[in-house]
Protein backbone atom coordinates (compact mmCIF):
# COMPACT_ATOMS: atom_id res chain seq x y z
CA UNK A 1 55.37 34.47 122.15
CA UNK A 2 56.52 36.06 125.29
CA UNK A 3 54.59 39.53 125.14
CA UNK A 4 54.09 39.72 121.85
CA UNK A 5 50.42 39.67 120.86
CA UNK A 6 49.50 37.46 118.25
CA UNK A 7 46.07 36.12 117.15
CA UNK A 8 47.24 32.32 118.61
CA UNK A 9 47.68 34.38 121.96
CA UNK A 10 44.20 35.55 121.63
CA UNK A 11 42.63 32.31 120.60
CA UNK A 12 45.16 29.93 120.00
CA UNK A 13 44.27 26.53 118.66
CA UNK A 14 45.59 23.11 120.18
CA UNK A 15 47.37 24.35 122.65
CA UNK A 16 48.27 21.28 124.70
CA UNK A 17 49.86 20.19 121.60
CA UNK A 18 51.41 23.28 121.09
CA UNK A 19 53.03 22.79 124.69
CA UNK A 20 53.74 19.63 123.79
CA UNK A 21 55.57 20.31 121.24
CA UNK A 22 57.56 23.42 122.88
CA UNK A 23 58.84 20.70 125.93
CA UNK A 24 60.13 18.92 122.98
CA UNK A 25 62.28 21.51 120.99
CA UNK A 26 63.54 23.14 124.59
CA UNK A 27 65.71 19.80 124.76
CA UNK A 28 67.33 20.70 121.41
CA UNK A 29 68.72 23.93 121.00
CA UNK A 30 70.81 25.65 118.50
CA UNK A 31 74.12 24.12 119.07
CA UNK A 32 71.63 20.38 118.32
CA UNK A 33 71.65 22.11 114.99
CA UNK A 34 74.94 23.80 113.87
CA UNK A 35 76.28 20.72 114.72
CA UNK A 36 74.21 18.73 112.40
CA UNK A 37 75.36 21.06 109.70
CA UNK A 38 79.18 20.78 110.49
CA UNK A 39 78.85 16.90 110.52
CA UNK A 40 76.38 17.30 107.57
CA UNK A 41 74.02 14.73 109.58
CA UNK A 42 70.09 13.75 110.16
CA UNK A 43 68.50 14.60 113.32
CA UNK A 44 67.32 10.87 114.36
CA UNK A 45 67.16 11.82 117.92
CA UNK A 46 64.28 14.88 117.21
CA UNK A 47 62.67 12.94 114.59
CA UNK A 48 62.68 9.67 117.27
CA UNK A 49 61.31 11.92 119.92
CA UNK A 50 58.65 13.26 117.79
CA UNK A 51 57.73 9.99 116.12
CA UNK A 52 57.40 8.47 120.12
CA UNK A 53 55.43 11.07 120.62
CA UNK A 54 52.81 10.13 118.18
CA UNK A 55 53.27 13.94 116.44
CA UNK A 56 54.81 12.32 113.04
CA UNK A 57 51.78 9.81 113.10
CA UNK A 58 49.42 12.53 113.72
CA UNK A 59 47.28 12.60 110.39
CA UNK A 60 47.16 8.45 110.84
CA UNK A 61 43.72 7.33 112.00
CA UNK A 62 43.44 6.03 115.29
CA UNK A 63 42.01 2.68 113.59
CA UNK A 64 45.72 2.32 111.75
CA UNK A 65 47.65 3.47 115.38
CA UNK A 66 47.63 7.22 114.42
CA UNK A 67 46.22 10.24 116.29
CA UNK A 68 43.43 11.31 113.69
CA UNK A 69 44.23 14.63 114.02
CA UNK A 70 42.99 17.03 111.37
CA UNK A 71 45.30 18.65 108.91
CA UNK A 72 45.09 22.10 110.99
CA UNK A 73 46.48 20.11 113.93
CA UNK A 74 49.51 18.69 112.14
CA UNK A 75 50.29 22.15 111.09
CA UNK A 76 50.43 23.53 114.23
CA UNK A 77 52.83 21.10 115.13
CA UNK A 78 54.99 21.86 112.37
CA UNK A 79 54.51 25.50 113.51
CA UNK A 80 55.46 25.12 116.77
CA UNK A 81 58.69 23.36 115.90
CA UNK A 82 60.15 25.99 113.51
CA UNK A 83 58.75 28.98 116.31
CA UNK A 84 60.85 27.26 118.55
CA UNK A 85 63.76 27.31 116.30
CA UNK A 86 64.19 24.39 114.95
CA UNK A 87 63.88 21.88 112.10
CA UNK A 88 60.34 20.64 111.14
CA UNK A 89 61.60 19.91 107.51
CA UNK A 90 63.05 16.83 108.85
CA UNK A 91 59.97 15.29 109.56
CA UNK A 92 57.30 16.83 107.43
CA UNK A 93 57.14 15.02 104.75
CA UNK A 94 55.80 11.81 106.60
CA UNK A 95 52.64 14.31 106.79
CA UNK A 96 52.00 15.22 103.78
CA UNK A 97 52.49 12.10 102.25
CA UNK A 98 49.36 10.50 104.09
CA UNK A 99 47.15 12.74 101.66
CA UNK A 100 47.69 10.09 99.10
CA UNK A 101 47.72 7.01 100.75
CA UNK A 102 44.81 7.33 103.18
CA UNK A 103 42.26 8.91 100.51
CA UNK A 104 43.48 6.75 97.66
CA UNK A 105 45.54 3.72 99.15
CA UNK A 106 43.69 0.21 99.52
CA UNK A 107 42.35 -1.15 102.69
CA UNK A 108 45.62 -3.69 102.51
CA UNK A 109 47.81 -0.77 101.84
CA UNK A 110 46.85 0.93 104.68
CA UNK A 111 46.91 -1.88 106.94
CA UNK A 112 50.22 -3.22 106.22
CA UNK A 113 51.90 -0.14 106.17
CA UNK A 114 50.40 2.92 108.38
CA UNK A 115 50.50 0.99 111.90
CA UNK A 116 54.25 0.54 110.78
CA UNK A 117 54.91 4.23 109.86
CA UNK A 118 52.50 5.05 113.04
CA UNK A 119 55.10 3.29 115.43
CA UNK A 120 58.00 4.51 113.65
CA UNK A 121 59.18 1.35 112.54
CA UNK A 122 58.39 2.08 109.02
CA UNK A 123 59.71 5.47 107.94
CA UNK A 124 58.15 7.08 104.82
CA UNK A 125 59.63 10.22 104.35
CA UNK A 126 60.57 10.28 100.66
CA UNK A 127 58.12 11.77 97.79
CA UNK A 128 59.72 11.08 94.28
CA UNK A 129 58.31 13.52 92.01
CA UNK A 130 60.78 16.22 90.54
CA UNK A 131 63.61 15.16 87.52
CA UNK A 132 65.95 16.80 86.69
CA UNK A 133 64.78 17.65 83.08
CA UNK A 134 60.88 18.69 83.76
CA UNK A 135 61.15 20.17 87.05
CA UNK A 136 57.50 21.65 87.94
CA UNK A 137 56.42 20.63 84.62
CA UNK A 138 55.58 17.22 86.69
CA UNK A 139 53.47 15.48 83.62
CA UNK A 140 56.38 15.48 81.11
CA UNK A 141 58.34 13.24 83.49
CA UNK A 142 60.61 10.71 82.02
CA UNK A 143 60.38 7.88 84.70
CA UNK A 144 58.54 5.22 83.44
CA UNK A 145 56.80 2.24 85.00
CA UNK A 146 56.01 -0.94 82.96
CA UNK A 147 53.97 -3.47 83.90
CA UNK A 148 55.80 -6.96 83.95
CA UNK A 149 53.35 -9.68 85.56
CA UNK A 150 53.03 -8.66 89.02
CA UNK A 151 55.44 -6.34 89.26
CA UNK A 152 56.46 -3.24 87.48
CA UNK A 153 59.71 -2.14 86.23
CA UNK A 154 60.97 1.07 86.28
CA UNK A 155 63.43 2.99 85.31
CA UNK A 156 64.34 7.00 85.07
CA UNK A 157 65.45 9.71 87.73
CA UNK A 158 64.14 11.71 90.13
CA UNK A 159 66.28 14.98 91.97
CA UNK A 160 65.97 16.97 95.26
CA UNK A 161 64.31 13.88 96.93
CA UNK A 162 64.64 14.86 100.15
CA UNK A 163 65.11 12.60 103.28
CA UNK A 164 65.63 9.61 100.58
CA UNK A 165 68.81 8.15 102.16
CA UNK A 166 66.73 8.29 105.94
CA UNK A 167 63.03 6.06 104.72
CA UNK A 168 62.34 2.87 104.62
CA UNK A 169 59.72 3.64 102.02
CA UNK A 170 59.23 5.91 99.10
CA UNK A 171 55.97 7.39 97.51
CA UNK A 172 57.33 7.44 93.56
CA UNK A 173 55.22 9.04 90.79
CA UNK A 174 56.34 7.14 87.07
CA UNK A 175 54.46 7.78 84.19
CA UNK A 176 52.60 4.30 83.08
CA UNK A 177 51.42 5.23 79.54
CA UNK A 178 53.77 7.26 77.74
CA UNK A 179 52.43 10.66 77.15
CA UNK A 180 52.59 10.40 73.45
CA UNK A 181 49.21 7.78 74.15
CA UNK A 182 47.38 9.80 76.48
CA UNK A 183 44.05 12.32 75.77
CA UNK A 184 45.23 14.34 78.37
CA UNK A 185 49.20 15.31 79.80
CA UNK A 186 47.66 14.03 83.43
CA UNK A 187 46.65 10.84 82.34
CA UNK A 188 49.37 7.72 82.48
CA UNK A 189 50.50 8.54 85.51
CA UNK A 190 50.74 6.46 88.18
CA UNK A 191 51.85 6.27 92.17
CA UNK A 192 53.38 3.32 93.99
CA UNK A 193 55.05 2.75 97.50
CA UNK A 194 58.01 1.75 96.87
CA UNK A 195 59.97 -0.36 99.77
CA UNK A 196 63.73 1.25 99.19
CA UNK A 197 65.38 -0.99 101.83
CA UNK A 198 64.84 -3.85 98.99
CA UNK A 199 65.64 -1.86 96.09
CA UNK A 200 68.87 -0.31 96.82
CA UNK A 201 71.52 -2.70 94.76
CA UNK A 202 68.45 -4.36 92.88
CA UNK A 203 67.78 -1.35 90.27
CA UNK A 204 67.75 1.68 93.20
CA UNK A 205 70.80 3.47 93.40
CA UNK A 206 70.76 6.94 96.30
CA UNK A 207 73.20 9.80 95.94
CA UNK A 208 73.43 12.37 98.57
CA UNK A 209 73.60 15.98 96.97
CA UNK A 210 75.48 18.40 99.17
CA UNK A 211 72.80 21.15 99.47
CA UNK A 212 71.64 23.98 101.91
CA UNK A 213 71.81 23.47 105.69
CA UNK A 214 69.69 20.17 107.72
CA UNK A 215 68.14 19.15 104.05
CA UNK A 216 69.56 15.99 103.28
CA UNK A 217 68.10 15.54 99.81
CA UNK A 218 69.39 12.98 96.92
CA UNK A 219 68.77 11.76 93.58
CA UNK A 220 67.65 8.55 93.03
CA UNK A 221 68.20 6.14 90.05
CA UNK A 222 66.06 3.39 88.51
CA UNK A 223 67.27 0.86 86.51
CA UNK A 224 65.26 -2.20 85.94
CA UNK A 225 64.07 -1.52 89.48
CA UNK A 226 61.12 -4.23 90.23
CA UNK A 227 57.83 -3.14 91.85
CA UNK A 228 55.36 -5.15 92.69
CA UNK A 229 52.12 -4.69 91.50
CA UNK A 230 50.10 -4.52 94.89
CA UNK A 231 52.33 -1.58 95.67
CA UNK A 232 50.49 0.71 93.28
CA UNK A 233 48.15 2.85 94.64
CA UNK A 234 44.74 3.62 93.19
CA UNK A 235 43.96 3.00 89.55
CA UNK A 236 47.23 2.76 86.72
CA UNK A 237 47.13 6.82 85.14
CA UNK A 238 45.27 8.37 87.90
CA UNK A 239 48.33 9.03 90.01
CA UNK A 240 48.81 12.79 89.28
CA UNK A 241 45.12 13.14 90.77
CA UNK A 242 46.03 11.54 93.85
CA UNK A 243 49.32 13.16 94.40
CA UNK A 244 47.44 16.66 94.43
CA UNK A 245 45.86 15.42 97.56
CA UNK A 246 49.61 15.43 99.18
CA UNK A 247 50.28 18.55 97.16
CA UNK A 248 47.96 20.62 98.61
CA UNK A 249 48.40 18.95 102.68
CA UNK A 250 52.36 20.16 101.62
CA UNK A 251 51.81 23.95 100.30
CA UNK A 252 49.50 24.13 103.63
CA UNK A 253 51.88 22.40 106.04
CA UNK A 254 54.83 24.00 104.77
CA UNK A 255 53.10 27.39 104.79
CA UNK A 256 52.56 27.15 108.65
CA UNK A 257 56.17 25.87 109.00
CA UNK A 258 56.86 29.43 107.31
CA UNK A 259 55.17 31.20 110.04
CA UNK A 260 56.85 29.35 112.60
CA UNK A 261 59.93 30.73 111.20
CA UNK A 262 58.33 34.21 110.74
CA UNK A 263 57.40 33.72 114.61
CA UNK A 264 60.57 33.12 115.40
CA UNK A 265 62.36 35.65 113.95
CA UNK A 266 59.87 38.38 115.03
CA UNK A 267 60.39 37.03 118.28
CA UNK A 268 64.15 36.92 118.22
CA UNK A 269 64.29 40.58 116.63
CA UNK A 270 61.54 42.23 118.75
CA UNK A 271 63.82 41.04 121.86
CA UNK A 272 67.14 42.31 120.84
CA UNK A 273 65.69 45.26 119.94
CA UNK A 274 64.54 46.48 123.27
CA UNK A 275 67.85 44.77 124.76
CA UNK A 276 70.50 46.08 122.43
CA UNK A 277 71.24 50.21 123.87
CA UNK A 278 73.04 52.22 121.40
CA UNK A 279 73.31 55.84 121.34
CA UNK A 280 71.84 56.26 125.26
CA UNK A 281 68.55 54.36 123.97
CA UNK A 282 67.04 51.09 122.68
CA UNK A 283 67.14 50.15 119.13
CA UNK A 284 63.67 48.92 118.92
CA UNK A 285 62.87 53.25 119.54
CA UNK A 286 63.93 53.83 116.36
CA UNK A 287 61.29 54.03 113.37
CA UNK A 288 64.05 52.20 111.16
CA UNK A 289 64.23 49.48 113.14
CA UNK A 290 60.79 48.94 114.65
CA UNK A 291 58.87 49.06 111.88
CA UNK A 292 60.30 46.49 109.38
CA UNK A 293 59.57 44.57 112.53
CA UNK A 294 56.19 45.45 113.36
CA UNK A 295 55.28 45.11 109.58
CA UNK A 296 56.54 41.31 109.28
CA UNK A 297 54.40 40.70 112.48
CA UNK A 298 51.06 41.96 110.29
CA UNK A 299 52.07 39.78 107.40
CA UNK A 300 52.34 36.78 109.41
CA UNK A 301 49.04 37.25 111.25
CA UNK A 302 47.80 37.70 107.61
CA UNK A 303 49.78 34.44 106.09
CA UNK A 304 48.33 32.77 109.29
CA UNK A 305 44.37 33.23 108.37
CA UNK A 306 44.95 31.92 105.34
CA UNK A 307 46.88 28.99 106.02
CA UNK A 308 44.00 28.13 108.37
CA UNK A 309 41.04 28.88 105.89
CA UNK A 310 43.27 26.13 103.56
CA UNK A 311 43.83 23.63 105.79
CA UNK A 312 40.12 23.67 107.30
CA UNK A 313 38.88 23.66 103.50
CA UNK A 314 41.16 20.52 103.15
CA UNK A 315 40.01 18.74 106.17
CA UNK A 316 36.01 19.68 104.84
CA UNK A 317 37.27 17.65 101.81
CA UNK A 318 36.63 20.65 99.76
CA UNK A 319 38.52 22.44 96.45
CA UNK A 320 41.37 23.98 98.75
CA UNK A 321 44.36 24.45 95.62
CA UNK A 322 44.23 28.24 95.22
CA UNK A 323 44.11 28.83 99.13
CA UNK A 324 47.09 26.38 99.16
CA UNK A 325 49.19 27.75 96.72
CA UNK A 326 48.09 31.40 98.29
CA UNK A 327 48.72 30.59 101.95
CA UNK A 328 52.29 29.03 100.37
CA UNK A 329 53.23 32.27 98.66
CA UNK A 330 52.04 34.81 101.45
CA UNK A 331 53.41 32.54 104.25
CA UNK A 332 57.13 32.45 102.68
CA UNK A 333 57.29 35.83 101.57
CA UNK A 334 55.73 37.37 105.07
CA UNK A 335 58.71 34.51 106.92
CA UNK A 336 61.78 36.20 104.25
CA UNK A 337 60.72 39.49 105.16
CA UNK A 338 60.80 38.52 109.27
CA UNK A 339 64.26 37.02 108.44
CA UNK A 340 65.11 39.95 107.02
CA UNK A 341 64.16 42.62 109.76
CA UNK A 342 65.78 40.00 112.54
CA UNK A 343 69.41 40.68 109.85
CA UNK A 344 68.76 44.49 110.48
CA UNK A 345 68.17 44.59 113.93
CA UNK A 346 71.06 42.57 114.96
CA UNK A 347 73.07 43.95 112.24
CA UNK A 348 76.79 42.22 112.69
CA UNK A 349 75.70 40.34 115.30
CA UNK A 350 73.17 38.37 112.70
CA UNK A 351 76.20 36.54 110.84
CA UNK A 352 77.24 35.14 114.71
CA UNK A 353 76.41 31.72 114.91
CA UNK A 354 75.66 31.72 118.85
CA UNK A 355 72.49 34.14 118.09
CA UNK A 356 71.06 31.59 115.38
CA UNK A 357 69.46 34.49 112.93
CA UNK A 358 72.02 33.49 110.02
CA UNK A 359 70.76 29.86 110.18
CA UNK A 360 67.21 30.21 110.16
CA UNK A 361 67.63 32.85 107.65
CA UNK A 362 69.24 30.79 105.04
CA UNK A 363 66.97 27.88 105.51
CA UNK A 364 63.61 30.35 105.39
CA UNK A 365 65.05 31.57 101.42
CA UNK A 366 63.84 28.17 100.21
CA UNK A 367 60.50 28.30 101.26
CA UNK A 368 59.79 30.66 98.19
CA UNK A 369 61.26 28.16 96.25
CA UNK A 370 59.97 24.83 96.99
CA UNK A 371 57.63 22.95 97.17
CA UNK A 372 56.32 25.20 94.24
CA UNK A 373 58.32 28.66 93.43
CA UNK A 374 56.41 32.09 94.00
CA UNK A 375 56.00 32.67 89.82
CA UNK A 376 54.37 29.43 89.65
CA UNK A 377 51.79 30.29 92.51
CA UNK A 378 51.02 33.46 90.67
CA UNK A 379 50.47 31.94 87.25
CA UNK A 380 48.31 29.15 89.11
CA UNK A 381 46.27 32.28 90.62
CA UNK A 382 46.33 34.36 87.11
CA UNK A 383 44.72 31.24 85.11
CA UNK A 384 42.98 29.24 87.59
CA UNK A 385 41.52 31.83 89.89
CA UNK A 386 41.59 34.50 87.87
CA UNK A 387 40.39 32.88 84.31
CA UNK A 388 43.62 34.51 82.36
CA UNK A 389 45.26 32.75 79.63
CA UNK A 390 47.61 29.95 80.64
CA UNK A 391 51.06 31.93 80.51
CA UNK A 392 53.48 28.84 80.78
């Protein structure tokens, strides 16, 4: 961070990977990215370099041809992509995902598939979990599952499934028992790997959905679509237990991507502001200026503790939802507000593609919008933490 103090200055974590990492992005810089958005393409060549790398395969344990890095390493290498200024979303989700399949996937599971995936040969980068009718209200999905021999059949929807039309595999969640049979609305729900290379013409049809800049997400239809059996992982109805295992690795992992952001914008902003000379003197001398600045730099050192207190609570194997959730919601507000000061400082200059800020700004917005929106956060703090009434 140039000479800009910061706590990972003072003690900062991994930092060969963190080098790593930096060599990496420095060989893809911002017109890598604005052209991806005018051609409306997938960045195989970063994803390629970081999958060679072994960084993608990071959470995979060396047994399975991973690194067997904890979760607090995997973040920092999502981190350390976005403070560079570019694109971990591209890639994350092949993270996250591993919180399912290597604390509840069988010994088979994980030997057929995660020296695959580890290589890059396999790509799992898909979670199927949102429709378009329940949204967050993920137990009153439609998308059923019905067992059919050995295989199951399935049929429904899922939207805003991200990377879908770039994996070879999907993690799906499909409700098994309908809900009307069930004691409780997290029961009869189920999760199964799902091989999309097969399906597609078979039952599995992909649409892209033209969305915000380097996303790439689709909607995916089942009809009649045949899984087999051995594909589902864990016990039928316990899915929506093991997919909070993924949950929470994604609210941390995507929290730290948030700071990277954050980093980067402080970075960008703190720069331009003792560069830019108006009026006989710096910007960055003014109050108005310097301050929003200098306050976004506290949140994120803020945002930062507690995405590490999460993810070290999740690699302890210990209850880490409410740190999750928090380090989500103070993580992408403390990144907007960064965004925001780097708009001020550079003022017209912001909206000029050469400088970057209007990019990174518009794809920092969604981070207080997915993977779980702010409101929900709070209500998950007001009942769960807090011991309020359930207000949804």
């Amino acid at each position: 961070m140039s000479d800009i103090p910061t706590t990972l200055e003072l003690g900062e974590d991994w930092p060969e990977l963190r080098d790593s990492v930096r060599r990496i992005c420095a060989g893809y810089p911002g017109s890598y990215w604005q052209k991806l958005e005018e051609t409306e393409s997938y960045p195989t060549e970063f994803v390629g370099e970081l999958t060679r790398a072994g960084f993608l395969g990071a959470l995979i344990p060396e047994a399975y041809g991973g690194s067997g890095l904890p979760l607090r390493a995997a973040a920092v290498i999502l981190e350390e992509i976005n403070a560079s200024g570019c694109v971990a979303s591209q890639g994350h989700a092949q993270m996250y995902i591993m919180g399912t399949l290597l604390r509840h996937g069988s010994e088979e599971q994980k030997r057929r598939y995660l020296p695959e995936i580890a290589t890059g040969r396999l790509r799992l980068q898909a979670f199927g979990v949102t429709e378009p009718t329940t949204g967050s209200d993920t137990t009153q999905l439609k998308t059923r599952a019905v067992r059919d021999g050995d295989h199951y059949v399935v049929t429904g929807q899922k939207v805003w499934t991200s990377r879908a039309l770039h994996s070879d595999m999907m993690l799906l969640l499909a409700r098994t028992t309908p809900a009307d049979q069930v004691a409780k609305r997290t029961d009869g729900l189920s999760v199964f790997l799902v091989d999309l290379r097969e399906g597609r013409g078979k039952g599995l049809e992909i649409r892209p959905i033209k969305a915000m800049i380097n996303h790439n997400t689709t909607e995916v239809f089942f009809d009649g679509l045949r899984v087999p059996a051995a594909n589902l992982i864990g016990e039928e109805g316990k899915g929506f237990r093991y997919i909070l295992d993924g949950m929470n690795a994604e609210r941390i992992l995507v929290a730290t991507e948030a700071v990277g952001d954050g980093r980067w914008f402080v970075k960008k902003a703190t720069q331009y502001a003792k560069d830019r000379v108006v009026f006989g003197r710096p910007i960055g001398a003014n109050q108005g200026v310097q301050f929003p600045i200098a306050r976004a730099w506290a949140e994120l050192e803020a945002a930062d503790m507690v995405c590490r207190r999460a993810a070290a609570l999740f690699d302890a194997g210990k209850e880490c939802g409410a740190d999750a959730n928090i380090a989500k919601l103070l993580a992408s507000e403390a990144a907007w507000k960064a965004g925001e000061a780097a708009m001020q400082t550079y003022g017209g200059f912001s909206y000029a593609k050469e400088y970057e800020i209007e990019r990174k700004w518009r794809e920092t917005r969604i981070y207080q919008i997915a993977p779980i929106s702010t409101n929900l956060v709070l209500a998950y703090v007001g009942q769960h933490v807090l011991g309020m009434p359930r207000s949804y």
